[in-house]
PDB file of N, CA and C in Angstrom:
ATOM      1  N   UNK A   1     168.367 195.488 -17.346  1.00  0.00           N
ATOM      2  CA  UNK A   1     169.291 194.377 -17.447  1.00  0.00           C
ATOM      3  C   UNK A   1     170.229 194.335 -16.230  1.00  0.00           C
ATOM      4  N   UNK A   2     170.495 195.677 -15.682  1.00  0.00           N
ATOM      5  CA  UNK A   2     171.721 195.364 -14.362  1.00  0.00           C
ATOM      6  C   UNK A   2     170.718 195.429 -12.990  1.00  0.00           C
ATOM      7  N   UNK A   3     171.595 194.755 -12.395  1.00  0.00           N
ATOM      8  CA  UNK A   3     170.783 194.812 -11.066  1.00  0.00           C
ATOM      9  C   UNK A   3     171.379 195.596 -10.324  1.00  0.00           C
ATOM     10  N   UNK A   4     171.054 196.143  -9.039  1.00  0.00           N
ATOM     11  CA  UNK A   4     171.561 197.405  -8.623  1.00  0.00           C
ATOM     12  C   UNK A   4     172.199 196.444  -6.928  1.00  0.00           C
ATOM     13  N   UNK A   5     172.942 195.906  -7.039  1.00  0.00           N
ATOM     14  CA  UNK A   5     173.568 194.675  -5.906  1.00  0.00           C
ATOM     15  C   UNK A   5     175.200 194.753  -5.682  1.00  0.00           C
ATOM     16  N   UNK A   6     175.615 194.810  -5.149  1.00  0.00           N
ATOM     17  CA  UNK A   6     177.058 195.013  -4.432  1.00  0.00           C
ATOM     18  C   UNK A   6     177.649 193.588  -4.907  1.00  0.00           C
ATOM     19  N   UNK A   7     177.057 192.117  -5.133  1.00  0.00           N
ATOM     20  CA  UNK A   7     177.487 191.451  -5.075  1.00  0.00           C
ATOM     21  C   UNK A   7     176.519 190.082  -5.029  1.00  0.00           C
ATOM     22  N   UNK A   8     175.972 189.726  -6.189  1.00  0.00           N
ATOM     23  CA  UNK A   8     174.735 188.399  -6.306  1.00  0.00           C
ATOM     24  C   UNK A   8     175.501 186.949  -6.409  1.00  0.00           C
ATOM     25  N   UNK A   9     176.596 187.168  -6.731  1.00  0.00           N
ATOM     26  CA  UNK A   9     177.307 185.547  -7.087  1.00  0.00           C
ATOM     27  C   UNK A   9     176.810 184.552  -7.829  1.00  0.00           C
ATOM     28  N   UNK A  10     176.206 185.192  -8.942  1.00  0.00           N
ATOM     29  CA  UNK A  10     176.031 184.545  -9.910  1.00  0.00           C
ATOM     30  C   UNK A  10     176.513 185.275 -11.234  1.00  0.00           C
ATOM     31  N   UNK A  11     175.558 185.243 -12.639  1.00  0.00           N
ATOM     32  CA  UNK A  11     176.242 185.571 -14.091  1.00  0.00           C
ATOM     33  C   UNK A  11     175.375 186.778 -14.313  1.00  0.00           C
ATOM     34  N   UNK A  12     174.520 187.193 -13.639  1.00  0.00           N
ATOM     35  CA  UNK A  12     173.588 188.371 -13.571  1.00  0.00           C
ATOM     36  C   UNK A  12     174.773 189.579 -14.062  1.00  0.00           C
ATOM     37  N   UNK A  13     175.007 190.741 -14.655  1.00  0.00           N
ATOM     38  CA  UNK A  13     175.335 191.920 -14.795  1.00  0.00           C
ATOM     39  C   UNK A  13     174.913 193.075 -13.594  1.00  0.00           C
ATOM     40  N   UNK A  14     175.635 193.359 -13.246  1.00  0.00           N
ATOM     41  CA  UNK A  14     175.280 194.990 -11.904  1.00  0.00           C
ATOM     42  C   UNK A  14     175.651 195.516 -12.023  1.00  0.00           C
ATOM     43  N   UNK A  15     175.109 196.762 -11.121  1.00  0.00           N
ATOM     44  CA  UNK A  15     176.057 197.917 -11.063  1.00  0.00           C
ATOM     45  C   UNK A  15     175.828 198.389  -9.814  1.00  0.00           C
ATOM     46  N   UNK A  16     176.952 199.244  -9.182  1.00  0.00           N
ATOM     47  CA  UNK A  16     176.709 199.669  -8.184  1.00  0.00           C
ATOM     48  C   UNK A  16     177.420 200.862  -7.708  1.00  0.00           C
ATOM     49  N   UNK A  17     177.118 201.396  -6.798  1.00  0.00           N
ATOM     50  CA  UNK A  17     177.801 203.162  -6.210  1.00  0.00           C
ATOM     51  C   UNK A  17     178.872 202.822  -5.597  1.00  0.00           C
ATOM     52  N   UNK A  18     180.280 202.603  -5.404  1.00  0.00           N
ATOM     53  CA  UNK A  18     181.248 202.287  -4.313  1.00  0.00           C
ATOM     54  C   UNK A  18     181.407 203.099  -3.727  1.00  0.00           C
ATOM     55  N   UNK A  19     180.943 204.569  -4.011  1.00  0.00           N
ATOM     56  CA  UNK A  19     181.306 205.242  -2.728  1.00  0.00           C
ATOM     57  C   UNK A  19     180.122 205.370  -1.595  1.00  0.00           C
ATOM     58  N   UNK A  20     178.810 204.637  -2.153  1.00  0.00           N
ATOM     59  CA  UNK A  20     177.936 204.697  -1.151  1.00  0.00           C
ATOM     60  C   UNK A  20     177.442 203.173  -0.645  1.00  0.00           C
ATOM     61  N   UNK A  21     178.193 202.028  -1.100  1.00  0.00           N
ATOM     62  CA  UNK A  21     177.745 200.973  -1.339  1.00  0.00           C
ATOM     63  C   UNK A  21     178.863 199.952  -0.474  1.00  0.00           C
ATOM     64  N   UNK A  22     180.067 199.741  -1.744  1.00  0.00           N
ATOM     65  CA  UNK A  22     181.472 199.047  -1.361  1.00  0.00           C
ATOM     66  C   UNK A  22     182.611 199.621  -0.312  1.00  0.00           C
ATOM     67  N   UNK A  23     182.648 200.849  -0.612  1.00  0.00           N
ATOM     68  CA  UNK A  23     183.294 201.758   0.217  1.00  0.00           C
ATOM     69  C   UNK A  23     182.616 202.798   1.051  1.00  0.00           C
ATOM     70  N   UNK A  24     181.745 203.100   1.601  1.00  0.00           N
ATOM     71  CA  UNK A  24     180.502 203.263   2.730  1.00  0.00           C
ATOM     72  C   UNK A  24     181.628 203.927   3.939  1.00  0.00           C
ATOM     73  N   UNK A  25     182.095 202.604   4.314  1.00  0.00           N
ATOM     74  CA  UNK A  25     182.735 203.009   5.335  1.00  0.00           C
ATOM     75  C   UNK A  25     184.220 203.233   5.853  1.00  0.00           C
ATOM     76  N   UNK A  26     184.797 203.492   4.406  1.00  0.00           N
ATOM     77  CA  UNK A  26     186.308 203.963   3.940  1.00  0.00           C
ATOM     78  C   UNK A  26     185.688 205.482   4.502  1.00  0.00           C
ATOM     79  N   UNK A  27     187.062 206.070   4.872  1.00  0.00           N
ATOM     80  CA  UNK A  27     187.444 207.516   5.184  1.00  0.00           C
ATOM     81  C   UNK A  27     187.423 208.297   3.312  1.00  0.00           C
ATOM     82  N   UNK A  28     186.845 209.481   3.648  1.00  0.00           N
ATOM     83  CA  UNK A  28     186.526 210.232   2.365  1.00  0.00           C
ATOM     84  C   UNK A  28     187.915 210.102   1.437  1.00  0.00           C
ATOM     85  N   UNK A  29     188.852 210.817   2.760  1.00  0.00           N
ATOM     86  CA  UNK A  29     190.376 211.158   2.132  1.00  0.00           C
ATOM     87  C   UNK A  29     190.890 209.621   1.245  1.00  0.00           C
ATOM     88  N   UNK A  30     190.785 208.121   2.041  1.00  0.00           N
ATOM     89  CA  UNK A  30     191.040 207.156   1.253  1.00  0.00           C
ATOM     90  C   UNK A  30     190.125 207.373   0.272  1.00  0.00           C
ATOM     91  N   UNK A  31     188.867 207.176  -0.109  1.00  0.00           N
ATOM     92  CA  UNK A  31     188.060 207.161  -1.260  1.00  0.00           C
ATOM     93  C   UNK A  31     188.825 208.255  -2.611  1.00  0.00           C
ATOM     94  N   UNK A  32     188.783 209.330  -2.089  1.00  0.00           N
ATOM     95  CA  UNK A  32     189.507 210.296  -3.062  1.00  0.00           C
ATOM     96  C   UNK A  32     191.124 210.059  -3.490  1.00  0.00           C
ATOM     97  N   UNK A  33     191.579 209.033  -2.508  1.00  0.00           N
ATOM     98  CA  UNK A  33     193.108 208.680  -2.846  1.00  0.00           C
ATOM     99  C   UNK A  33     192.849 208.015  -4.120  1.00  0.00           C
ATOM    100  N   UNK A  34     191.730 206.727  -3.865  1.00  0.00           N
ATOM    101  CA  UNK A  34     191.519 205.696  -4.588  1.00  0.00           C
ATOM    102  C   UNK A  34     191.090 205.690  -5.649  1.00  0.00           C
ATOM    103  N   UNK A  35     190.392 207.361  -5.632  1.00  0.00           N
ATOM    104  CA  UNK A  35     189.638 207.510  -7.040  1.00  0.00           C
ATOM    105  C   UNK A  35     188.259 207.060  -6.930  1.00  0.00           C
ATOM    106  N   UNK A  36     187.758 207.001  -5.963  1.00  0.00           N
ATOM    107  CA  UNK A  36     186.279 206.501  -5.818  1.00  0.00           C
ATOM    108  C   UNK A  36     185.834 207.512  -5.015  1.00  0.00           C
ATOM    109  N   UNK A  37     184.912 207.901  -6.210  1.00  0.00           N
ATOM    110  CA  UNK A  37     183.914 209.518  -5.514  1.00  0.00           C
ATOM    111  C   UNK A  37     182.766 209.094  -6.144  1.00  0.00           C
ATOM    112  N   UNK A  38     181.836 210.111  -5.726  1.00  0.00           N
ATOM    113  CA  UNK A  38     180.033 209.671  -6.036  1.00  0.00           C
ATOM    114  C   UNK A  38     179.966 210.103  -7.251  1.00  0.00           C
ATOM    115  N   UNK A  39     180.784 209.629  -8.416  1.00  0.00           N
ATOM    116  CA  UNK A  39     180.535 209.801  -9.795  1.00  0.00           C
ATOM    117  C   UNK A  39     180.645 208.654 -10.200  1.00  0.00           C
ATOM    118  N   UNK A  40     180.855 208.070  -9.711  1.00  0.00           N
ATOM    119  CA  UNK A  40     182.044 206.812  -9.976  1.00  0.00           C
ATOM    120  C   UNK A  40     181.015 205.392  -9.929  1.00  0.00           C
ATOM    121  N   UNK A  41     180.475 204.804 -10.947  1.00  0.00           N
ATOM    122  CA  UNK A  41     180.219 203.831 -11.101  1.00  0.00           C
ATOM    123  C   UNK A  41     180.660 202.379 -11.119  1.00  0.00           C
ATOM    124  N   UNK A  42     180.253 200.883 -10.955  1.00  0.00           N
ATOM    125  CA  UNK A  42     180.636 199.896 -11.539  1.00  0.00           C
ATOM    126  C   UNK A  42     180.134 199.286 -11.529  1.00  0.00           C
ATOM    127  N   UNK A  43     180.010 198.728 -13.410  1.00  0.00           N
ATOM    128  CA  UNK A  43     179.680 197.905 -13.638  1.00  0.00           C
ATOM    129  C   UNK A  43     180.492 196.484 -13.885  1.00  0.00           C
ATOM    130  N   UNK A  44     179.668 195.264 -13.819  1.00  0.00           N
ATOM    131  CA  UNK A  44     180.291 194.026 -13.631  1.00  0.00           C
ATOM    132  C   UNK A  44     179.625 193.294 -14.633  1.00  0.00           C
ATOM    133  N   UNK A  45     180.219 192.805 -15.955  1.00  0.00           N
ATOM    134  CA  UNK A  45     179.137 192.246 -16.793  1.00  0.00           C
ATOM    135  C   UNK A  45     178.980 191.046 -16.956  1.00  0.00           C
ATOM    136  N   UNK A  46     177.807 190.410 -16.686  1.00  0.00           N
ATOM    137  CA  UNK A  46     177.933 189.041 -16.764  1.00  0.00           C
ATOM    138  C   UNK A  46     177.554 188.571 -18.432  1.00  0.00           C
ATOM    139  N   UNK A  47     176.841 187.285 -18.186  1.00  0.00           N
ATOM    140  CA  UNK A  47     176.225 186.445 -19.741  1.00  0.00           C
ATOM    141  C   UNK A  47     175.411 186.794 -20.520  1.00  0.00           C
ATOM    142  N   UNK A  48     174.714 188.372 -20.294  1.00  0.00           N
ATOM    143  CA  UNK A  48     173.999 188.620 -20.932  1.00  0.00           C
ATOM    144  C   UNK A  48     174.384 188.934 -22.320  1.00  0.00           C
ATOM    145  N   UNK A  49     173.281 189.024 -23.112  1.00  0.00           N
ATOM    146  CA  UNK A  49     173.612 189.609 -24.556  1.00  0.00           C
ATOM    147  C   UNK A  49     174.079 191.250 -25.016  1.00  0.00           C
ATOM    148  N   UNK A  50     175.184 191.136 -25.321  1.00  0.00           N
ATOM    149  CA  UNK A  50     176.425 192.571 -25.168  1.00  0.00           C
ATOM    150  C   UNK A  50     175.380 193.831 -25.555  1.00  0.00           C
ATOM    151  N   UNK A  51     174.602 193.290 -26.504  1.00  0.00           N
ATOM    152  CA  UNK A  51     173.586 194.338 -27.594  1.00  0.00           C
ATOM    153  C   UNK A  51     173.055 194.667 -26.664  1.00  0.00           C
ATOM    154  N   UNK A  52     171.921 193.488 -25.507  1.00  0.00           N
ATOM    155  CA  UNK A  52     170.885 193.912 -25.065  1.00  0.00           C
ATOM    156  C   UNK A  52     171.413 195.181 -23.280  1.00  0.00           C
ATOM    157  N   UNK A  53     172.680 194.458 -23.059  1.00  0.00           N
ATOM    158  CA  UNK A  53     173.367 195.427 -22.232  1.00  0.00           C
ATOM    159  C   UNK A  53     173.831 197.402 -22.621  1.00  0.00           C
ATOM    160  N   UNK A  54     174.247 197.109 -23.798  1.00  0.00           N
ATOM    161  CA  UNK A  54     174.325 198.109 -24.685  1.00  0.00           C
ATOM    162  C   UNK A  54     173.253 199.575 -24.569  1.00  0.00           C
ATOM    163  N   UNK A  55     172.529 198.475 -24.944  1.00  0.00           N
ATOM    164  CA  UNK A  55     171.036 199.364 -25.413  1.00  0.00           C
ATOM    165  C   UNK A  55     170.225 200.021 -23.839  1.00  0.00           C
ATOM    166  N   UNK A  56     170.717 199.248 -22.905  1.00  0.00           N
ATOM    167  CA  UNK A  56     170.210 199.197 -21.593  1.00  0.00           C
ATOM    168  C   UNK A  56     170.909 200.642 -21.028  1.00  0.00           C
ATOM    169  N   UNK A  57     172.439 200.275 -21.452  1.00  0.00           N
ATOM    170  CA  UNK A  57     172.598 201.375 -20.419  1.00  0.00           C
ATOM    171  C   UNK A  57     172.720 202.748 -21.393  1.00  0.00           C
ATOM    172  N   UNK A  58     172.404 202.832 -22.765  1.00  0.00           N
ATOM    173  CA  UNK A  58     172.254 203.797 -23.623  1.00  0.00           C
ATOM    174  C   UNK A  58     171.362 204.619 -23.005  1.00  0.00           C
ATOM    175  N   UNK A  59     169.992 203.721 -22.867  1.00  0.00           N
ATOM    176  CA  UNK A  59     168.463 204.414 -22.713  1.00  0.00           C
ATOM    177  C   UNK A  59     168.790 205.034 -21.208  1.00  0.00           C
ATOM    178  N   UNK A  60     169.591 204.094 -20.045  1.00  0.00           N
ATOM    179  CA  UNK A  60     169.475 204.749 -18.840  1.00  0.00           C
ATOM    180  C   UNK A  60     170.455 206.082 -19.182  1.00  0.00           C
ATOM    181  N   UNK A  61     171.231 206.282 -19.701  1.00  0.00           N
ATOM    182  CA  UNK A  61     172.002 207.328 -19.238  1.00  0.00           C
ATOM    183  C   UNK A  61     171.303 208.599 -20.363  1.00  0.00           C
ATOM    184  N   UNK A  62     170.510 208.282 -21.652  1.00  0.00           N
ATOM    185  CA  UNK A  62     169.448 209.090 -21.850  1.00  0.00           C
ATOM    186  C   UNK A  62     168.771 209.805 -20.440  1.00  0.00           C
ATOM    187  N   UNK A  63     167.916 208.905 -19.870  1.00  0.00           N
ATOM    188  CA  UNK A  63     167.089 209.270 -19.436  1.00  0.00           C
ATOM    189  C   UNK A  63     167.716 210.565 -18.152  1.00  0.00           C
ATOM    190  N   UNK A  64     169.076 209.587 -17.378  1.00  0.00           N
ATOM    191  CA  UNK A  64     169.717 210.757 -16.560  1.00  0.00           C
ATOM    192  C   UNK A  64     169.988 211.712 -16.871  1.00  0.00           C
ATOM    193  N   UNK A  65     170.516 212.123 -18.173  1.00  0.00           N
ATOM    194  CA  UNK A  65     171.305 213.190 -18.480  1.00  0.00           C
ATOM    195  C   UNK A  65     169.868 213.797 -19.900  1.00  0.00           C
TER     196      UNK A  65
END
């Protein structure tokens, strides 16, 4: 259900790494000021159905962990 995009501009749902993605080319020390380290996810939810988002990122974080 998420797409893995920094930024589609539409109602799509994503997610993405900011510390390897949005913030790339921020200094480490800002990133760690900011609270954005390579744990650090975000998601952006668009129109999809809450359940079918739900269930989506249930199974992915199964599968990681």
């Amino acid at each position: 259900m998420f797409t893995y995009v920094p930024n589609i501009g539409d109602a799509r749902s994503l997610i993405v790494d900011p510390a390897r993605i949005t913030h790339r080319e921020v200094s480490p020390e800002f990133r760690r000021m900011s609270g954005v380290d390579g744990n650090l996810i975000r998601l952006s939810i668009g129109l999809e159905d809450t359940a079918d988002l739900i269930a989506d990122l249930e199974q992915a974080i199964r599968r990681a962990y």
